[in-house]
Protein backbone atom coordinates (compact mmCIF):
# COMPACT_ATOMS: atom_id res chain seq x y z
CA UNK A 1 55.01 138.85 104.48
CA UNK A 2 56.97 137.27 107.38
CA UNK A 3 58.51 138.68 110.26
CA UNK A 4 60.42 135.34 111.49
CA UNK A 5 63.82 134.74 110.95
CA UNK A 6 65.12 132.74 107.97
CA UNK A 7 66.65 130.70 110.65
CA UNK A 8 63.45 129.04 112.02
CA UNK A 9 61.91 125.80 110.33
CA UNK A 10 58.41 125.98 111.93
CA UNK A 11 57.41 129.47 109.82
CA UNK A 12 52.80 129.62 109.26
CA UNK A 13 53.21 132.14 106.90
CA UNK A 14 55.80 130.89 104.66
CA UNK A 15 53.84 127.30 104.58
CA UNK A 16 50.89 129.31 103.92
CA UNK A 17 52.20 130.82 100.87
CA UNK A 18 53.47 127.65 99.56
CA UNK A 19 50.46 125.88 100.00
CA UNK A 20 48.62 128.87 98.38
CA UNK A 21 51.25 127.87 95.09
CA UNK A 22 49.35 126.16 92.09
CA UNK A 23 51.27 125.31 88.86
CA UNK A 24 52.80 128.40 86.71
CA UNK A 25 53.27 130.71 89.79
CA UNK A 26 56.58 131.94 90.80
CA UNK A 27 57.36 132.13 94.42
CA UNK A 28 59.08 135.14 94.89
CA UNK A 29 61.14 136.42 97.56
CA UNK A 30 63.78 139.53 98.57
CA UNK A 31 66.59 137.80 99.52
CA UNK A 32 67.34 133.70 99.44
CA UNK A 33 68.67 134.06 103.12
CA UNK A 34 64.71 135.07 103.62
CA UNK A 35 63.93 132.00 102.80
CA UNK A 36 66.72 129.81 104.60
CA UNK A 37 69.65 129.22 105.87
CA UNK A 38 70.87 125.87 105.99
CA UNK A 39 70.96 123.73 102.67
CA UNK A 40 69.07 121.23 103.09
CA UNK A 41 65.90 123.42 104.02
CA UNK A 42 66.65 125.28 100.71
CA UNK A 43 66.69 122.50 98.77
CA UNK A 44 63.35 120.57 100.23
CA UNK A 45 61.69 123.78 99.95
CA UNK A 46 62.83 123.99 96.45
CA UNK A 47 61.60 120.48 96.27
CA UNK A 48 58.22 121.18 97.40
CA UNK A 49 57.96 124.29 95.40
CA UNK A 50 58.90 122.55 92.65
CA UNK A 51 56.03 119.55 93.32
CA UNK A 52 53.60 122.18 92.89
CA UNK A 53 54.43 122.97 89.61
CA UNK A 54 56.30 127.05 90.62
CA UNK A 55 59.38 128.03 90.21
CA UNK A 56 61.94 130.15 92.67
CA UNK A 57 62.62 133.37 92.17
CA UNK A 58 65.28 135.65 94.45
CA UNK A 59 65.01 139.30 93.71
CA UNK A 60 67.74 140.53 95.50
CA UNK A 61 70.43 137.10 94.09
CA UNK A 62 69.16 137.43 90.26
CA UNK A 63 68.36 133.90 90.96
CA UNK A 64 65.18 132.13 88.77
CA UNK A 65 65.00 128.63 88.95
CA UNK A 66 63.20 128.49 85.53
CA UNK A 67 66.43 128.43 83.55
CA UNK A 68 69.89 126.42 84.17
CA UNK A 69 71.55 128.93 85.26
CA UNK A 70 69.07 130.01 87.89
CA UNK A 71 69.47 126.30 89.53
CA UNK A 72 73.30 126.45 89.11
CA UNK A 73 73.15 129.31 91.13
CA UNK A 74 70.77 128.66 93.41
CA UNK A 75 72.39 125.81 94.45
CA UNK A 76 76.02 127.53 95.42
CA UNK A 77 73.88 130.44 97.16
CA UNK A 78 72.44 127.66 99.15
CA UNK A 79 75.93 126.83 100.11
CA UNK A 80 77.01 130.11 101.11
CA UNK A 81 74.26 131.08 103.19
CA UNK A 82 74.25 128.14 105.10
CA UNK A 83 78.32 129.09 105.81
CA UNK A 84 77.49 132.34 106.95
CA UNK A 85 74.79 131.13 109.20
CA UNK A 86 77.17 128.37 110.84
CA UNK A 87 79.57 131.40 110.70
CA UNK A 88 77.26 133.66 112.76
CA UNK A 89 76.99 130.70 115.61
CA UNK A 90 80.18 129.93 115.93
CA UNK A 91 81.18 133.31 116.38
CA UNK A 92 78.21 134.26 118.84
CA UNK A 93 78.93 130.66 120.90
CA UNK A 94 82.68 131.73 121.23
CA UNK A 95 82.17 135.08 122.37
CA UNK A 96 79.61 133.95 125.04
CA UNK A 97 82.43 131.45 126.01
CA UNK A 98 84.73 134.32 126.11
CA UNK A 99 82.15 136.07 128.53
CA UNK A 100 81.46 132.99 130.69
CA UNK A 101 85.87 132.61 130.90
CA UNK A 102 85.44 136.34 132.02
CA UNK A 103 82.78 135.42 134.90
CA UNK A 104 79.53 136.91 132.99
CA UNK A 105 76.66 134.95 132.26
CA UNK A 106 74.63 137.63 130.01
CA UNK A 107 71.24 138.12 129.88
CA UNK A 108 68.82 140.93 131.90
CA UNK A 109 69.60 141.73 135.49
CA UNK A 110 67.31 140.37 137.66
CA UNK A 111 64.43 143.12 139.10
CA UNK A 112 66.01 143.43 142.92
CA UNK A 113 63.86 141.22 144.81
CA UNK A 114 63.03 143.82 147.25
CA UNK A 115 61.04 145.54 144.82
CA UNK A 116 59.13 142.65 143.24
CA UNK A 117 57.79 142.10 147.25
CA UNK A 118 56.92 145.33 147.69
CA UNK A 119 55.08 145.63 144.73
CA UNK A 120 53.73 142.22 145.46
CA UNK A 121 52.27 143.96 148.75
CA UNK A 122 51.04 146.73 147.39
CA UNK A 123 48.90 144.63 144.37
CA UNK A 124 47.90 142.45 147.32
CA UNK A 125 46.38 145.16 149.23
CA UNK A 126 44.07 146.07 146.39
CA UNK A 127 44.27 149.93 147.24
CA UNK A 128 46.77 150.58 143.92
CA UNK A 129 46.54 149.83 139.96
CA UNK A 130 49.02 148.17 138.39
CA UNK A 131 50.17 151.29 136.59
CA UNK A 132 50.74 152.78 140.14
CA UNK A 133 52.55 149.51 141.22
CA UNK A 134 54.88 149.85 138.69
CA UNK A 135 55.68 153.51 139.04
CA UNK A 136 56.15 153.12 142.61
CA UNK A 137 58.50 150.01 142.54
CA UNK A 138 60.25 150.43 138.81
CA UNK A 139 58.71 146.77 138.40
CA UNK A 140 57.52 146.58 135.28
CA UNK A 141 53.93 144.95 134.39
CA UNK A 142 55.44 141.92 133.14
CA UNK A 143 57.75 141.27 136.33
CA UNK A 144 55.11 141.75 138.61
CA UNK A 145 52.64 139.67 136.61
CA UNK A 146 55.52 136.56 136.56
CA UNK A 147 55.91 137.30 140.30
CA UNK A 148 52.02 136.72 141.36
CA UNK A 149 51.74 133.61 138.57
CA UNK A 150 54.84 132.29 140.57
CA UNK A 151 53.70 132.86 144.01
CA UNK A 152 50.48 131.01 143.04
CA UNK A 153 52.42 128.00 141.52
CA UNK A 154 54.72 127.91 144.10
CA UNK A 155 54.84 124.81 146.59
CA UNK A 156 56.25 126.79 149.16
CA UNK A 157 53.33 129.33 148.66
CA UNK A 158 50.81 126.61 149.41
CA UNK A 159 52.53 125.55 152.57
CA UNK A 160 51.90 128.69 153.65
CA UNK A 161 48.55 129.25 152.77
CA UNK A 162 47.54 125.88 153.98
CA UNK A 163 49.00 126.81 157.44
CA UNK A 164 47.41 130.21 158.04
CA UNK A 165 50.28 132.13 157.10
């Protein structure tokens, strides 16, 4: 079972299971756009499912590569669900163009600075946990962690250090 998107080439588990494939197996899975999204990933691993001697089977698209039908089919799902992926792009890239035009940049807000150095002093005065950082400041764990790995990476941090400051 995989959690990663259908979208993503570099998937362990999905290789796994494929390599796990030996001839007269089906590989089976829920829904083709599980598998992949753009054709020609489909199709090579098709290909390589095919190499090992398996065929395809889609549960949810009544699609089994065994008969001629199957691979008919297969091959115009491919199609589609690539469309609907480039579909799903160009619609998310032209509504963040759309916000951009509109002067917003999207993602997160950014933790006030104020708080990240206060919290910063309190961690460095080694009199609080972290859980009482964070409740104090509303910094969470992970913003205050980023904070201290950036202060120690920081050139301008080393200046500092390096003059007594």
């Amino acid at each position: 079972m995989e959690k990663a998107s259908g979208a993503k080439d570099d998937r362990v588990q999905l290789q796994q299971a494929i390599d796990a494939l030996r001839p007269g197996d089906d590989f089976i899975v829920y829904k083709l756009d599980r598998l992949a999204r753009s054709t020609i990933k489909l199709i090579s691993t098709l290909d390589e499912i095919k190499k090992r001697g398996s065929e395809f089977v889609s549960l949810n698209d009544s699609i089994d590569t065994s008969t001629a039908a199957g691979k008919a089919f297969f091959g115009m799902l491919a199609v589609f669900a690539e469309f609907e992926r480039n579909v799903i792009v160009e619609r998310t890239n032209a509504g963040l163009a759309a916000s951009r035009a509109r002067g917003r940049n999207g993602g997160r807000p950014k933790t006030d600075r104020r708080k990240v150095e206060k919290a910063l002093k309190l961690y460095d005065s080694r009199t609080h946990s972290v859980a009482e950082i964070t409740e104090a400041t509303s910094v969470t764990k992970a913003t205050l962690y980023r904070a201290i790995k950036d202060r120690e990476t920081s050139p301008f941090q080393r200046i500092n250090d390096d003059n007594g400051s």
